[in-house]
Protein backbone atom coordinates (compact mmCIF):
# COMPACT_ATOMS: atom_id res chain seq x y z
CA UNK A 1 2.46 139.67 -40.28
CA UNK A 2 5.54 138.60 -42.66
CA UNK A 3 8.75 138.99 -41.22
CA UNK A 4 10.52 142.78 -41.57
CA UNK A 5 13.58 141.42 -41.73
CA UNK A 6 15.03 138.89 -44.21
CA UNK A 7 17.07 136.03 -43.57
CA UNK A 8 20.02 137.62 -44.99
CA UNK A 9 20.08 140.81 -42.84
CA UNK A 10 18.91 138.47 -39.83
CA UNK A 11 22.55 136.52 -40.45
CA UNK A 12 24.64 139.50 -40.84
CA UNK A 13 23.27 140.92 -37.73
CA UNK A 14 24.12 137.68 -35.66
CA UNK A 15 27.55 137.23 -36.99
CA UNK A 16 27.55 141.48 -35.93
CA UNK A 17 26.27 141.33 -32.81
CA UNK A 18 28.32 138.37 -31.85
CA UNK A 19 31.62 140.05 -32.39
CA UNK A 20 30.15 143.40 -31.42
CA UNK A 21 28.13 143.36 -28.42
CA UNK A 22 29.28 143.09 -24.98
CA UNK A 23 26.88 145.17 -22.12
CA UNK A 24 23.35 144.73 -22.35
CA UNK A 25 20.63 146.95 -24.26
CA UNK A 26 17.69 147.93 -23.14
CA UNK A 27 15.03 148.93 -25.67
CA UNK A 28 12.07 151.07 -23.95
CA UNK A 29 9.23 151.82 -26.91
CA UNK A 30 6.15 154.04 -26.50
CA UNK A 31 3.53 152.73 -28.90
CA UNK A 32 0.56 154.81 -29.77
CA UNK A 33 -2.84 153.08 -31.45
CA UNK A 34 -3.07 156.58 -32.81
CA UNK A 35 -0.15 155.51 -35.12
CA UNK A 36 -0.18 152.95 -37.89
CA UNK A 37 3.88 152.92 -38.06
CA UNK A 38 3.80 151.83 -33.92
CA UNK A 39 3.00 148.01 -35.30
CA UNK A 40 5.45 147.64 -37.61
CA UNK A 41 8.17 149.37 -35.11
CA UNK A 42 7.08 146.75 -32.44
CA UNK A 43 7.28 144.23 -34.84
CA UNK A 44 11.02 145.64 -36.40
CA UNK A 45 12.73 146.01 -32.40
CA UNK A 46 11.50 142.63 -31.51
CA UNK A 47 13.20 141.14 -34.50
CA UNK A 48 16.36 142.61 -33.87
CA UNK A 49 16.25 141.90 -29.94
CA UNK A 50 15.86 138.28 -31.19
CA UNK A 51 19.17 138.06 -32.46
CA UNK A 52 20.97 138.70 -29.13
CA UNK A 53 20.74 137.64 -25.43
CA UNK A 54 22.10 140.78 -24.59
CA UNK A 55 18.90 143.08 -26.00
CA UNK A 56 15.62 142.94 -24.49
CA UNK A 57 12.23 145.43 -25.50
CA UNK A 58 10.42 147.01 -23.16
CA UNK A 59 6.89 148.11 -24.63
CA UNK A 60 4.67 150.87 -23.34
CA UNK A 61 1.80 152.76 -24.34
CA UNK A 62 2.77 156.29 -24.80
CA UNK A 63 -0.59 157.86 -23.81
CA UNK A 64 -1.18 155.75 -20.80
CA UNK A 65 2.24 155.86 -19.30
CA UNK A 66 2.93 159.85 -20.36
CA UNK A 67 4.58 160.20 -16.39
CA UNK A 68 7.37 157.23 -17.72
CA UNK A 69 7.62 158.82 -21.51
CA UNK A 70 8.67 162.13 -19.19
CA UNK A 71 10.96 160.42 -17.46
CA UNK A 72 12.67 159.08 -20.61
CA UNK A 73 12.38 163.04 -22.17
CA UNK A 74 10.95 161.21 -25.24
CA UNK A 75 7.97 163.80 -26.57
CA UNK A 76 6.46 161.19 -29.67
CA UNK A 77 5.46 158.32 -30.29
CA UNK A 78 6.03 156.07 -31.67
CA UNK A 79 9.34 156.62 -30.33
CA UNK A 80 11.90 154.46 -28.16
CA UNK A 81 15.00 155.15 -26.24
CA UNK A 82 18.41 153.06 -26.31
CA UNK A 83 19.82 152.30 -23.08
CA UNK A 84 22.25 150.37 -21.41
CA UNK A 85 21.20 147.97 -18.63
CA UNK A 86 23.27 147.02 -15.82
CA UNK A 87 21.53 144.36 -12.97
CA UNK A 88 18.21 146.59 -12.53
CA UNK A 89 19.31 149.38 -13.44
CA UNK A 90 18.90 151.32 -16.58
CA UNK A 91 21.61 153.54 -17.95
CA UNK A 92 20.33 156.47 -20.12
CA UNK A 93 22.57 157.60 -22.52
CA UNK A 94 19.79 160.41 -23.95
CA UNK A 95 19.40 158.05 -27.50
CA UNK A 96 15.92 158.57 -28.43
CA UNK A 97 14.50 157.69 -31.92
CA UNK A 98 11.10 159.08 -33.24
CA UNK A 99 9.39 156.94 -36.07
CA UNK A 100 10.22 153.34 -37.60
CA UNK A 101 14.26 153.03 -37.82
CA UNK A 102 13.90 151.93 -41.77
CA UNK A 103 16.06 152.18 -44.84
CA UNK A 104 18.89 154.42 -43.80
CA UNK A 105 18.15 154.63 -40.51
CA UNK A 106 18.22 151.01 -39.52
CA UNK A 107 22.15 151.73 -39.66
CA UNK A 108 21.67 153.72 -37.26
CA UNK A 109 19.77 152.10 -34.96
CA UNK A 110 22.51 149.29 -35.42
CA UNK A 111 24.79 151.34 -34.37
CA UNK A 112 23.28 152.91 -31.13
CA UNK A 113 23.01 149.27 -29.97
CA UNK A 114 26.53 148.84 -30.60
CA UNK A 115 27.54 151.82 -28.88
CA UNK A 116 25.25 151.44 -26.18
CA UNK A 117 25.83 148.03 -25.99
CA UNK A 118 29.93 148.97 -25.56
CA UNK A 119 29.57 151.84 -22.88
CA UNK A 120 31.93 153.88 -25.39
CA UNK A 121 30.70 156.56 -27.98
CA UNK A 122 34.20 156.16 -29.87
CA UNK A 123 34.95 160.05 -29.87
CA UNK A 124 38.68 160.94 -29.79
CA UNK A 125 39.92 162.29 -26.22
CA UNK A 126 40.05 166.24 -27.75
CA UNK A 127 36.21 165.70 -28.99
CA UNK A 128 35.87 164.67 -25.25
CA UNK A 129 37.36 167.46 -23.54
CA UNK A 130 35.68 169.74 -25.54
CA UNK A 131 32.52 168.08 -24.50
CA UNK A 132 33.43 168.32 -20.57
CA UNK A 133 34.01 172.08 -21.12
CA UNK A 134 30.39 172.46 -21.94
CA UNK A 135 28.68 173.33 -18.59
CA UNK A 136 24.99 174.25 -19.91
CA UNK A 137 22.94 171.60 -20.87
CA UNK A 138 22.24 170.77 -24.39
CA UNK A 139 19.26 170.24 -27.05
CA UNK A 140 20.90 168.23 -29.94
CA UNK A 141 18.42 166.43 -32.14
CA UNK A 142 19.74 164.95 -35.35
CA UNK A 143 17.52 164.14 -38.01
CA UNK A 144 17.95 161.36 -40.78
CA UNK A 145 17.06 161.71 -44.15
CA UNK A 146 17.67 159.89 -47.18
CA UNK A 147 17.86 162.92 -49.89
């Protein structure tokens, strides 16, 4: 299969992740055969973990490891979670992604690496006291579009 991403993009993320990542990412995909879009998503996270050290891809068949996909709290596929990875131990941050990250929303898969990848969501310390006053737990899905 030709390469997703270009040589251009493929330099810009180097000279990105070089200045920008510091912890290492874990990237945990459920694939489903039921789902054309699962090969090309495979295809898209292992170009981008091949950029850095510090990112590595996990792969797993959503319908044959459903017990793990629970674990993660990720309900589609294909879908994938962003965490951080410390020795052997993974640290979930709740980042989930449904669907191929392209267009628009390969920004923002960039970024949740970064993020990740820095142990530091970047909110202002009143955003995160307002955040530690919330004691019930909490649904938020964001959704991407580009209209």
């Amino acid at each position: 299969m030709e390469k997703l991403i270009n040589e251009q993009i493929h330099k810009q993320l180097v000279d990105l992740f070089n200045k920008e990542l510091v912890h290492p990412v874990e990237i945990i995909l459920f694939t489903s055969d039921a789902h054309q879009s699962s090969e090309y998503m495979e295809q898209l996270l292992e170009e981008v973990c091949s950029v850095s050290d510090l990112l590595a891809l996990q792969t797993h068949d959503y319908e044959s490891n459903q017990q793990l996909a629970e674990q993660y709290h990720l309900d589609k596929a294909p879908g994938f979670v962003l965490a951080g990875r410390e020795g052997d131990a993974i640290l979930d941050y709740g980042i989930r992604f449904a669907g191929l990250p392209a267009q628009y929303e390969f920004n923002s898969l960039i970024n949740g690496i970064i993020t990740v990848s820095k142990r530091d969501s970047l909110l202002n310390p009143a955003v995160r006291q307002s955040l530690a006053e919330i004691k019930q737990p909490v649904h938020l899905m964001v959704f991407v579009t580009p209209t």
